[in-house]
Protein backbone atom coordinates (compact mmCIF):
# COMPACT_ATOMS: atom_id res chain seq x y z
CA UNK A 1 -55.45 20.48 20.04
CA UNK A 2 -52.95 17.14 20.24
CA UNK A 3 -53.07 15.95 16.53
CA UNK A 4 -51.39 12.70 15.77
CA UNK A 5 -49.08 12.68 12.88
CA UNK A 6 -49.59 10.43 9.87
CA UNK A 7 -46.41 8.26 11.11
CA UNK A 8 -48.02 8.40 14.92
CA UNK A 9 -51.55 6.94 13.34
CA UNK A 10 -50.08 4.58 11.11
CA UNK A 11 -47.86 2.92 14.31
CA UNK A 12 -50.65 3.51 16.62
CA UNK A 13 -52.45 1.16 13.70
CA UNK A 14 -50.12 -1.57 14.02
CA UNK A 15 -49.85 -2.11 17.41
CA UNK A 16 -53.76 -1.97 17.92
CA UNK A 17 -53.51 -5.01 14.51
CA UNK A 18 -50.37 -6.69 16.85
CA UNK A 19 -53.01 -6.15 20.41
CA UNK A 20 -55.66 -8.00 18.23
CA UNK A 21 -53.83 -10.90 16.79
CA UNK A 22 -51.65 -12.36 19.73
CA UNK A 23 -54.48 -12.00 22.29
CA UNK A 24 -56.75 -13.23 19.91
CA UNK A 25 -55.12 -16.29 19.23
CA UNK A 26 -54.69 -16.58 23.03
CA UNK A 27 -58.83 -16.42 23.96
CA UNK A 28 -58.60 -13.15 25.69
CA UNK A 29 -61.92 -11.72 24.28
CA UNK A 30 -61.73 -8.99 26.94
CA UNK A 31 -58.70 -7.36 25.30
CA UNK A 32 -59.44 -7.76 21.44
CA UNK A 33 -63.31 -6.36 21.53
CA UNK A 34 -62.21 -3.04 22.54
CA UNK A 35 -60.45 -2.27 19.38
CA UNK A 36 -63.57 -3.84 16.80
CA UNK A 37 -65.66 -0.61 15.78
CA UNK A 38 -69.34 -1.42 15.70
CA UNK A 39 -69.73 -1.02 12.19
CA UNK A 40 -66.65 -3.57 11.77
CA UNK A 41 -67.07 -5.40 8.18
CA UNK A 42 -65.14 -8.60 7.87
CA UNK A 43 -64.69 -9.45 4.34
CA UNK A 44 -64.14 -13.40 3.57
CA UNK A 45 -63.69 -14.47 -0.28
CA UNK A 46 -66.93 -15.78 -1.37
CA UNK A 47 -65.03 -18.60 -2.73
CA UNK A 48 -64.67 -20.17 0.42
CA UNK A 49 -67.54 -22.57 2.01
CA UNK A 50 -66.87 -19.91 5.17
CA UNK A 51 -67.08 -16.46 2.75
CA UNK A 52 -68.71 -13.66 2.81
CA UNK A 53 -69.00 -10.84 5.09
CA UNK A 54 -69.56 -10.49 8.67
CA UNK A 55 -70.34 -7.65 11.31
CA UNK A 56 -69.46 -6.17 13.90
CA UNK A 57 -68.44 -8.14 17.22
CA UNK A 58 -70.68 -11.13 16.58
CA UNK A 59 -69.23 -11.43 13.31
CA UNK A 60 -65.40 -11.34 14.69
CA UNK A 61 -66.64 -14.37 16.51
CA UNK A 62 -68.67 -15.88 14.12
CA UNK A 63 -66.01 -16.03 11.30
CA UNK A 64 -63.27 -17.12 13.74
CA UNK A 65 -65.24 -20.17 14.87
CA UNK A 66 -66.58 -20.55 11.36
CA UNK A 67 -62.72 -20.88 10.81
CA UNK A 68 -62.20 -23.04 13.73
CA UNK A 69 -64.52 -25.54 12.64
CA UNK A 70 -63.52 -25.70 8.74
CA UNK A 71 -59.87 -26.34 9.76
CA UNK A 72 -57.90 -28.07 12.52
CA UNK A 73 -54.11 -28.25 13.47
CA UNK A 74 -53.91 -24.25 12.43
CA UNK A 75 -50.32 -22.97 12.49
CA UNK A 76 -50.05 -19.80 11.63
CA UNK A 77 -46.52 -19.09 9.58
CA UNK A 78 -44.07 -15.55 10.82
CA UNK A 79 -46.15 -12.97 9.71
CA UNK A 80 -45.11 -9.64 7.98
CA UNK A 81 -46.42 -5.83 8.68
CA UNK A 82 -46.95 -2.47 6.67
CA UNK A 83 -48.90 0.02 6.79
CA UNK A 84 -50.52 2.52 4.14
CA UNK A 85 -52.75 5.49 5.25
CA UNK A 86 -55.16 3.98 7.70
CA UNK A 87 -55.04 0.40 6.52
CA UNK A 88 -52.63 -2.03 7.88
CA UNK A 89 -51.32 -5.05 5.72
CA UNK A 90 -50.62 -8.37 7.02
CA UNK A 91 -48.99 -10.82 5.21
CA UNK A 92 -48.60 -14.68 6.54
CA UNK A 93 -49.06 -17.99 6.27
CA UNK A 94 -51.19 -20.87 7.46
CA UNK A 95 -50.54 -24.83 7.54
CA UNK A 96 -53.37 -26.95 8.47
CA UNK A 97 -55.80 -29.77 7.63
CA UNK A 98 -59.83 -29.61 6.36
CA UNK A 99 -61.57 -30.74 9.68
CA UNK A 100 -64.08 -33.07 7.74
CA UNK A 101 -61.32 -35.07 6.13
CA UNK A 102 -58.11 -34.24 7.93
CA UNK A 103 -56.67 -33.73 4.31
CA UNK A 104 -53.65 -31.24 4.49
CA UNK A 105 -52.80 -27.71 3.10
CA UNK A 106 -50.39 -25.16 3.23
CA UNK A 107 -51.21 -21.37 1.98
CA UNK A 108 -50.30 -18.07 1.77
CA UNK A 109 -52.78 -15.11 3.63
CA UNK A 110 -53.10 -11.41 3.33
CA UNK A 111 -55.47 -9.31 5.55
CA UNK A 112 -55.76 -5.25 4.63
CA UNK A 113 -57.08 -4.69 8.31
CA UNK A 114 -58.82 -0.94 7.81
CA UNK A 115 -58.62 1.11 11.19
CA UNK A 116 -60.80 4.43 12.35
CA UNK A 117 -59.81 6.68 15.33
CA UNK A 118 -58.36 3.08 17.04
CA UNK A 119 -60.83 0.85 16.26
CA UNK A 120 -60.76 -1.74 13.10
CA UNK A 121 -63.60 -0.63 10.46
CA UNK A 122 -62.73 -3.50 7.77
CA UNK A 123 -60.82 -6.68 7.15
CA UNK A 124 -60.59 -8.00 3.85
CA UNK A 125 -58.78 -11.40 3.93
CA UNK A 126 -57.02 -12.98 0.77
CA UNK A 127 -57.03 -16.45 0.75
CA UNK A 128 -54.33 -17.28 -2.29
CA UNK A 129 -56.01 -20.47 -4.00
CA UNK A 130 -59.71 -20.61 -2.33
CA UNK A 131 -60.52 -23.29 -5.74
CA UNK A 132 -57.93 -25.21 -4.08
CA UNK A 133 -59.34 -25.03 -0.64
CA UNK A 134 -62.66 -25.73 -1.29
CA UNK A 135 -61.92 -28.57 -3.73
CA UNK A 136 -59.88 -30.28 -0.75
CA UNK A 137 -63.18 -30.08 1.62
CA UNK A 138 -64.78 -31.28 -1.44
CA UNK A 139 -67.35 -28.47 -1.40
């Protein structure tokens, strides 16, 4: 029986969290949808016009368009990496305006990305000033 260490799991972790964010943010579906578990839960702060939480594939996609279409000009700042058991932390940045009134805003993001024999289980993102955000769309 091959049995992966905790060290093997926890980098096997973040390159399946690396896989899923640069060919995410390049369209290729076909890549990324191996590595979302069924039961995925996607946890968004309910703070946010876009929170709450979504499942599985559909709600991968639905959240990232639900994303899409909240904000424009999205630049995502260097991002930082650790992990912790099975969870993988992700710790970034994002610069970009509310689509409905092109007003500007700058933030800092944390993900806890929760992975399961390969597969991502749970994302919990952390939004630092959602008040903020949703005051700027005016929501």
């Amino acid at each position: 029986m091959n049995t992966l260490s905790v060290a093997d799991v926890a980098t096997k972790n973040l390159e399946v969290v690396k896989i899923m964010l640069e060919n995410g943010h390049a369209g290729r579906w076909d890549i990324v949808k191996p590595y979302v578990a069924d039961e995925l839960v996607l946890r968004v702060p309910p703070g946010l016009p876009f929170g709450g939480d979504y499942h599985g594939w559909q709600g991968y996609m639905d959240i990232l368009k639900a994303i899409g279409t909240f904000f424009t000009d999205i630049k995502a700042g260097p991002r930082e990496f650790a992990t912790v058991g099975q969870k993988v932390i992700v710790v970034g940045s994002l610069s970009c305006r509310i689509a409905k009134n092109g007003k500007p805003i700058s933030f800092p993001l944390t993900d806890i990305w929760k992975l399961q024999d390969g597969k991502v289980v749970e994302i919990v993102a952390f939004y630092y000033d959602t008040k903020a955000i949703a005051d700027l769309a005016g929501a």
